[in-house]
C-alpha atoms as a PDB file:
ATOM      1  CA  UNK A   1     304.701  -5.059 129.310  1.00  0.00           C
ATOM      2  CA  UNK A   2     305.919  -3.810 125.920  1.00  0.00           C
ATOM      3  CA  UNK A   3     306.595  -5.963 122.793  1.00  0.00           C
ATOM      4  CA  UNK A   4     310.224  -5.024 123.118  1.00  0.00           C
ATOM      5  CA  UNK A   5     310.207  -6.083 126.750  1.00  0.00           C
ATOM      6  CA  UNK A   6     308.178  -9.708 125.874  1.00  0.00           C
ATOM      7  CA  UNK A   7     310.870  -9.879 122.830  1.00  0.00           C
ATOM      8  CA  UNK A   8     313.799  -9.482 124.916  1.00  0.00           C
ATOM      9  CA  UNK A   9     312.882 -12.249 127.365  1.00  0.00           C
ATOM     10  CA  UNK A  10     312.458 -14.493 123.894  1.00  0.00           C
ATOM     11  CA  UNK A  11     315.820 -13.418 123.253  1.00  0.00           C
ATOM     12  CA  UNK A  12     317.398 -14.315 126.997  1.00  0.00           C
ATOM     13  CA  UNK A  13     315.133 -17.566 127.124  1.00  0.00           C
ATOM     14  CA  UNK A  14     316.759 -18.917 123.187  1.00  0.00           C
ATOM     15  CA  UNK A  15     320.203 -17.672 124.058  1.00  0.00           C
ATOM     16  CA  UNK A  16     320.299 -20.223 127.601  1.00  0.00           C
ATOM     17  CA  UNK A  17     320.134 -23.026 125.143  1.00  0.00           C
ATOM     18  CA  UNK A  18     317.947 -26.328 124.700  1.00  0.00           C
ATOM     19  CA  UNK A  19     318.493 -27.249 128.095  1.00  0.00           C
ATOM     20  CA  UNK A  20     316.017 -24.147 129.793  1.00  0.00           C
ATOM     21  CA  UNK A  21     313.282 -25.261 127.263  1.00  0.00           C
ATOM     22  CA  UNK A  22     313.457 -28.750 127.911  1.00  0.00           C
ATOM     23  CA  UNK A  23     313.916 -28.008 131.945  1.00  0.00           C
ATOM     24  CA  UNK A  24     311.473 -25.463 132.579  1.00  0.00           C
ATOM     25  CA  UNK A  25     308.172 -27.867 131.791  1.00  0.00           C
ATOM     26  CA  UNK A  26     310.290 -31.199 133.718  1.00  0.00           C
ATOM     27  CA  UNK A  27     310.704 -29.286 136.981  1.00  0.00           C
ATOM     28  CA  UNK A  28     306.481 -27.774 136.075  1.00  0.00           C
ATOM     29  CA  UNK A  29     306.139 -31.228 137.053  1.00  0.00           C
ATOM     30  CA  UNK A  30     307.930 -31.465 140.402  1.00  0.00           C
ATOM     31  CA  UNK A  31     306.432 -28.278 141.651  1.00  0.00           C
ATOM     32  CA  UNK A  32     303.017 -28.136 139.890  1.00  0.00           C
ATOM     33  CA  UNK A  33     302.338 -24.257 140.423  1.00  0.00           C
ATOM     34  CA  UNK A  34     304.854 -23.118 138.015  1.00  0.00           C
ATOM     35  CA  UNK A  35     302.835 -22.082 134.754  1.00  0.00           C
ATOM     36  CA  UNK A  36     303.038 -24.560 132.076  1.00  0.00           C
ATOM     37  CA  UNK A  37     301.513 -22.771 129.805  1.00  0.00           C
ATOM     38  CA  UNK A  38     303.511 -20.056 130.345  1.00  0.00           C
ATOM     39  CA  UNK A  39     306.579 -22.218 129.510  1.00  0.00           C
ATOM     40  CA  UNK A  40     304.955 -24.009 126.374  1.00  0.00           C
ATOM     41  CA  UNK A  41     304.573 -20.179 124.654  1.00  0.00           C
ATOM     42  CA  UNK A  42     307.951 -19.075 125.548  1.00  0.00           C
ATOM     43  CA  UNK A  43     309.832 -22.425 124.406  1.00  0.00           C
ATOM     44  CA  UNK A  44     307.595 -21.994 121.130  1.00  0.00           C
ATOM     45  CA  UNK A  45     308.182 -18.394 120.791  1.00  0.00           C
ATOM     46  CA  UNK A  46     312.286 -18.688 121.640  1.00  0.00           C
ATOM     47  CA  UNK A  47     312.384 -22.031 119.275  1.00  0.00           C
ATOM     48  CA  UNK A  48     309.384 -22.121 117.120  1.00  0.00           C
ATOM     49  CA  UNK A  49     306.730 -24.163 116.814  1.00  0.00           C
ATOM     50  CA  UNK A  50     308.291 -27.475 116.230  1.00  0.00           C
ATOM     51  CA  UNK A  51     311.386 -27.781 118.554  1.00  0.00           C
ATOM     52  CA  UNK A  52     309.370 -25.540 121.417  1.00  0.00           C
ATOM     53  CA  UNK A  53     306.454 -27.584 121.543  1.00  0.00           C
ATOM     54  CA  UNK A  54     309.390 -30.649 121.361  1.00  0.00           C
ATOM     55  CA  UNK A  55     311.074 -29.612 124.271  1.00  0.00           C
ATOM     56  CA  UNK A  56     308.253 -28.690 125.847  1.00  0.00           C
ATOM     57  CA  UNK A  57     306.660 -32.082 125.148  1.00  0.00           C
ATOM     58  CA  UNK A  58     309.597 -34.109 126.375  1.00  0.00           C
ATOM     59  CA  UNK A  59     310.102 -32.152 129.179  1.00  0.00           C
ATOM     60  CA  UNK A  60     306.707 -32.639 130.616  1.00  0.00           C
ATOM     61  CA  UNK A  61     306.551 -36.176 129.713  1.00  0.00           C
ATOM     62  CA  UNK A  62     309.893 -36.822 131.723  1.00  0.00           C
ATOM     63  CA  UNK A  63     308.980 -35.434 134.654  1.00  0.00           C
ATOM     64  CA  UNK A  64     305.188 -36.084 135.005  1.00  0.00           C
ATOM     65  CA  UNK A  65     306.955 -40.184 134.622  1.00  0.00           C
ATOM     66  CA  UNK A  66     309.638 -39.183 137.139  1.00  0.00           C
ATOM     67  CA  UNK A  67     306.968 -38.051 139.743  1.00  0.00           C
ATOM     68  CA  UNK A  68     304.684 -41.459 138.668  1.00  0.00           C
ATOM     69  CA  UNK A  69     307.843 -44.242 139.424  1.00  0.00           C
ATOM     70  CA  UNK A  70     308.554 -42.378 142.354  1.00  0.00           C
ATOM     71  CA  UNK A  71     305.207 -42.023 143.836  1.00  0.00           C
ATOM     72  CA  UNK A  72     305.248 -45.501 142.767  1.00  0.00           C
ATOM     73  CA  UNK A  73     307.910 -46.531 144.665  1.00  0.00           C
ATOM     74  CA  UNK A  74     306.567 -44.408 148.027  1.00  0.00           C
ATOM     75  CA  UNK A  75     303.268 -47.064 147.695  1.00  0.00           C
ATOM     76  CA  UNK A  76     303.712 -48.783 150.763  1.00  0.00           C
ATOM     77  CA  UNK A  77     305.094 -46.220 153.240  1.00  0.00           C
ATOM     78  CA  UNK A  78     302.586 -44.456 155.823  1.00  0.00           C
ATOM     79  CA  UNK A  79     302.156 -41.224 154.434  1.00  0.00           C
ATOM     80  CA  UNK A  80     301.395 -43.435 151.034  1.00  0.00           C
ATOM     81  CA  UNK A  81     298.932 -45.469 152.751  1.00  0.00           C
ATOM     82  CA  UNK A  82     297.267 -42.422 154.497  1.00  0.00           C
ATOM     83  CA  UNK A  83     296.533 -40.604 151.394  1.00  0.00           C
ATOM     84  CA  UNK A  84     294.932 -43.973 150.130  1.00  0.00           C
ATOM     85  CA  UNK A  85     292.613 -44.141 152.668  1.00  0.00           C
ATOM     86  CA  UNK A  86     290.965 -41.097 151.533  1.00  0.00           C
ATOM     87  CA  UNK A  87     287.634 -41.216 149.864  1.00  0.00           C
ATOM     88  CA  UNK A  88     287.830 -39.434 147.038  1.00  0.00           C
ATOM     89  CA  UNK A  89     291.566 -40.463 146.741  1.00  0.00           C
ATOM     90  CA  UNK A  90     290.083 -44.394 146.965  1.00  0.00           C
ATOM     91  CA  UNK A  91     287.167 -43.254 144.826  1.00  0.00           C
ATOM     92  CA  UNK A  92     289.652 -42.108 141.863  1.00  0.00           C
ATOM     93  CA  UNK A  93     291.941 -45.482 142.240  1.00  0.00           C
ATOM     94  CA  UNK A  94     289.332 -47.650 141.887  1.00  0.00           C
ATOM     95  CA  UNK A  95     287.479 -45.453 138.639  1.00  0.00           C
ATOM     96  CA  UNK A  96     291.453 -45.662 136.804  1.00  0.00           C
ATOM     97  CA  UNK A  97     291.529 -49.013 137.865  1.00  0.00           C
ATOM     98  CA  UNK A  98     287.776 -50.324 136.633  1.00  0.00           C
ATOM     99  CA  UNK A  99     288.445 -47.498 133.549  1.00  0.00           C
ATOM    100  CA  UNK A 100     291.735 -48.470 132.749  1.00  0.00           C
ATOM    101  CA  UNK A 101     293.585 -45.392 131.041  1.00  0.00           C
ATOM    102  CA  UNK A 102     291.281 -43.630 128.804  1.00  0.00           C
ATOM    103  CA  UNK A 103     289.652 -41.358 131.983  1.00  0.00           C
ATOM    104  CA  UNK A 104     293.758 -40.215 132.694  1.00  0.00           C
ATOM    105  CA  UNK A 105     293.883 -39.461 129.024  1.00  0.00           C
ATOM    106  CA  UNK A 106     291.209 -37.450 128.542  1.00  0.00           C
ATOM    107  CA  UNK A 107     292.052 -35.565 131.884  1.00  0.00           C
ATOM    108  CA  UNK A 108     295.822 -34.972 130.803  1.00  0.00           C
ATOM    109  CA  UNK A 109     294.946 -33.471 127.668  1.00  0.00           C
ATOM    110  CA  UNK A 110     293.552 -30.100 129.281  1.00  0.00           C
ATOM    111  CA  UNK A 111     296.187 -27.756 130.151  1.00  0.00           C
ATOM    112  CA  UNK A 112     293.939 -26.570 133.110  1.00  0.00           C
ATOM    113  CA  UNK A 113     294.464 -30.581 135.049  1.00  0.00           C
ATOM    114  CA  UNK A 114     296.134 -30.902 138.040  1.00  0.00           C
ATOM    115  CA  UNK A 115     298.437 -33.514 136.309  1.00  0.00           C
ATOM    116  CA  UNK A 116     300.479 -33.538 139.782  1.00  0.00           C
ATOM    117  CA  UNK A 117     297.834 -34.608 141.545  1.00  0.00           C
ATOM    118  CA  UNK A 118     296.716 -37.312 138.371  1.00  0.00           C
ATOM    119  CA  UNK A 119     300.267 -38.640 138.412  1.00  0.00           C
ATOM    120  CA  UNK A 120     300.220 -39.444 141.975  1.00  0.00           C
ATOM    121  CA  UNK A 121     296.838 -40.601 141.897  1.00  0.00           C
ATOM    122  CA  UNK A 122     298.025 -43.203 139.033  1.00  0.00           C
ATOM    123  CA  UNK A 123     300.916 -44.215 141.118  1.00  0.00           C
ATOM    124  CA  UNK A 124     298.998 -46.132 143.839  1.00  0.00           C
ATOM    125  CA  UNK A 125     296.606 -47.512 141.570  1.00  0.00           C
ATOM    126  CA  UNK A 126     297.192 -50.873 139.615  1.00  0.00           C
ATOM    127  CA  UNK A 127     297.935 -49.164 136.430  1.00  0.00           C
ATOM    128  CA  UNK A 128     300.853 -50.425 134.577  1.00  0.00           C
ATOM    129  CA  UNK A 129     303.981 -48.155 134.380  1.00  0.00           C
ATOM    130  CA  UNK A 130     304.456 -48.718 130.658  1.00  0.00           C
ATOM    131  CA  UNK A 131     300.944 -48.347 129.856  1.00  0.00           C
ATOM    132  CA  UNK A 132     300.879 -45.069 132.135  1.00  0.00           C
ATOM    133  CA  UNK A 133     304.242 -43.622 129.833  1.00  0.00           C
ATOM    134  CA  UNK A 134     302.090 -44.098 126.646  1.00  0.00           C
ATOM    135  CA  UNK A 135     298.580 -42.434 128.316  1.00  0.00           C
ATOM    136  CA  UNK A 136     301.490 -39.461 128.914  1.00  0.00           C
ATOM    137  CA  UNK A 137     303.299 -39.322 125.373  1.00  0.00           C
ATOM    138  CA  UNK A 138     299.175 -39.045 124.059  1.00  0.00           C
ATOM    139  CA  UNK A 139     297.653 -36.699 125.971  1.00  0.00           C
ATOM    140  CA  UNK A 140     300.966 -34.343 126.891  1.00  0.00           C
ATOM    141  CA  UNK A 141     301.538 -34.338 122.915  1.00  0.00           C
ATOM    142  CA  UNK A 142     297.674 -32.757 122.596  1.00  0.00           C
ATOM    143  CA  UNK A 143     298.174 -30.696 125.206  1.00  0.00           C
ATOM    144  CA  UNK A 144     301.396 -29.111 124.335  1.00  0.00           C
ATOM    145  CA  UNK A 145     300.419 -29.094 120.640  1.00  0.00           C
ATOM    146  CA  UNK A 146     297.231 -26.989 121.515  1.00  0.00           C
ATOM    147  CA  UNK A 147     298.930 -24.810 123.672  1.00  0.00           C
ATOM    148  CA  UNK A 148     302.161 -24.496 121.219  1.00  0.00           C
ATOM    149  CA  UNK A 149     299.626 -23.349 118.664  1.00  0.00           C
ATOM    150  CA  UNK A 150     297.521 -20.845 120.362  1.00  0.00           C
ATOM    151  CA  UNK A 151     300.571 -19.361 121.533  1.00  0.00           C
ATOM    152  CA  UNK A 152     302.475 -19.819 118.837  1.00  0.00           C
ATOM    153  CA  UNK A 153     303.006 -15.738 117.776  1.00  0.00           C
ATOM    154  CA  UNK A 154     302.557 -14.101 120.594  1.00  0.00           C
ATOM    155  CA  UNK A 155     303.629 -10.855 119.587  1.00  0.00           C
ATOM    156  CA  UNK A 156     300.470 -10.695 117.146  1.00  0.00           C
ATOM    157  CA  UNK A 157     298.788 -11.014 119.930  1.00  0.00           C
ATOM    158  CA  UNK A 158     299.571  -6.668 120.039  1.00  0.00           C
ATOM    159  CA  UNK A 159     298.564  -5.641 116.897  1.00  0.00           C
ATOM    160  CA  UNK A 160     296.000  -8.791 116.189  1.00  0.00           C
ATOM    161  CA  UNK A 161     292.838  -7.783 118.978  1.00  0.00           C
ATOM    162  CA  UNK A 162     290.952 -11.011 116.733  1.00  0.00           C
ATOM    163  CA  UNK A 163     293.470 -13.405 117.210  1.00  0.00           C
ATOM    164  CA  UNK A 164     294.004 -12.206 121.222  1.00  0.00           C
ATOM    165  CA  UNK A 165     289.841 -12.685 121.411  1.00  0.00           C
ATOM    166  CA  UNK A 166     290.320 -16.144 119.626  1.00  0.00           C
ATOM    167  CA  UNK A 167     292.857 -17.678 122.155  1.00  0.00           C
ATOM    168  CA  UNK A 168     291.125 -16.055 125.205  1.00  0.00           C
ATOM    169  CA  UNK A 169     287.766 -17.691 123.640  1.00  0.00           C
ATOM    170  CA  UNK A 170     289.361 -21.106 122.803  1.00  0.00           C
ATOM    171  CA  UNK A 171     290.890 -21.062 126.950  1.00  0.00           C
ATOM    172  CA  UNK A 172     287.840 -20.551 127.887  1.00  0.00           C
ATOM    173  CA  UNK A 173     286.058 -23.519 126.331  1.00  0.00           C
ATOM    174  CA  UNK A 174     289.366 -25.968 127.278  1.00  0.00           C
ATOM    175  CA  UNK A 175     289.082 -24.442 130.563  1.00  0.00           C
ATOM    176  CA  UNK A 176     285.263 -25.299 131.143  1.00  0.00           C
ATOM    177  CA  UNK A 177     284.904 -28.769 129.132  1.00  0.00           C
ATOM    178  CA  UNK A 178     288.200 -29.920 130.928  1.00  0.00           C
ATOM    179  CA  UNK A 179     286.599 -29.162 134.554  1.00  0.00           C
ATOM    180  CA  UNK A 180     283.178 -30.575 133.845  1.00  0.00           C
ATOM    181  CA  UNK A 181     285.168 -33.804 132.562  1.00  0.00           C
ATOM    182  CA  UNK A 182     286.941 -33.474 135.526  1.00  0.00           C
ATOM    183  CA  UNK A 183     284.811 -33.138 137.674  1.00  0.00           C
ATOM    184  CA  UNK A 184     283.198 -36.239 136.100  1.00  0.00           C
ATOM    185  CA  UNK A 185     285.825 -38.336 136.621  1.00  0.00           C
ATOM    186  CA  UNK A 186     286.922 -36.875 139.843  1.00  0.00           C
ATOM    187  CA  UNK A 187     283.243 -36.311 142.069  1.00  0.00           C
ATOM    188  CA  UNK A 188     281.773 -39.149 140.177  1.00  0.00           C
ATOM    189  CA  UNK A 189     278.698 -39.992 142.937  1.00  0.00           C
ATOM    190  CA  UNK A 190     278.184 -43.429 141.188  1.00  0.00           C
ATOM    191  CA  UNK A 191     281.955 -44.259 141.660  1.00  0.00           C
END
């Protein structure tokens, strides 16, 4: 892909409006193989850095909340209860709720986290739902931040090869320290 090509997408995404930028990380949420990062660099590169890592930021925080209340709300139905009765699923549940919220913090500030799978996993347990809203504003603003600024010129990115070896380097450590801490948390064996 050419810089023309990655600057005429910029172009397309800003002239949709507000609305695309805030959307695009809400439904991330809903269906949690769509790229987030993906969307964080294009809302920053379409907006810049302050109103794309806003949108971005709202976006995710409204729909990781959305999925919470209504995984909340699903608690007590079969498929609910069937789901709890898995091990590592009961394992998780009862580290959040000895823990408290710290553990989903830390977790939701990697880009690399299933948050799908940590916003359900919050739902059944005992958390509160105002105390999960301000674990997401936290670690969703860190995590959009860092991704808003690594990607904040991507364009440079072409003529830049240091700054390209500098984001692929700074992935790569968010990538591994957020699945060892993961996996902490997670595959705890004294949990």
């Amino acid at each position: 892909m050419t810089e023309e090509q990655v600057q005429y997408w910029f172009d397309l995404f800003g002239n949709l409006g507000y609305i695309v930028g805030f959307l695009l990380p809400f439904i991330e949420a809903f269906i949690p193989i769509l790229p987030i990062i993906v969307f964080v660099i294009v809302n920053v590169n379409a907006y810049g850095f302050i109103i794309g890592t806003l949108l971005a930021w709202m976006g995710t925080v409204a729909g990781s909340y959305i999925v919470f209340l209504f995984f909340r709300r699903l608690t007590h139905t079969r498929y609910m209860k069937k789901i709890q009765q898995r091990t590592s699923v009961q394992r998780l549940i009862h580290f959040i709720d000895r823990k408290g919220v710290l553990p989903i913090f830390i977790l939701m500030c990697f880009p690399f986290t299933p948050s799908a799978l940590v916003n359900i996993v919050a739902s059944l347990s005992h958390i509160k739902a105002h105390a999960y809203l301000t674990v997401l504003i936290a670690s969703k603003f860190v995590m959009i931040g860092l991704v808003g600024w690594l990607g904040n010129d991507i364009t440079t990115l072409f003529t830049s090869p240091t700054r390209l070896i500098t984001i692929i380097i700074v992935i790569l450590i968010v990538w591994f320290v957020g699945r060892k801490i993961e996996k902490h948390f997670m595959h705890s064996s004294e949990e």
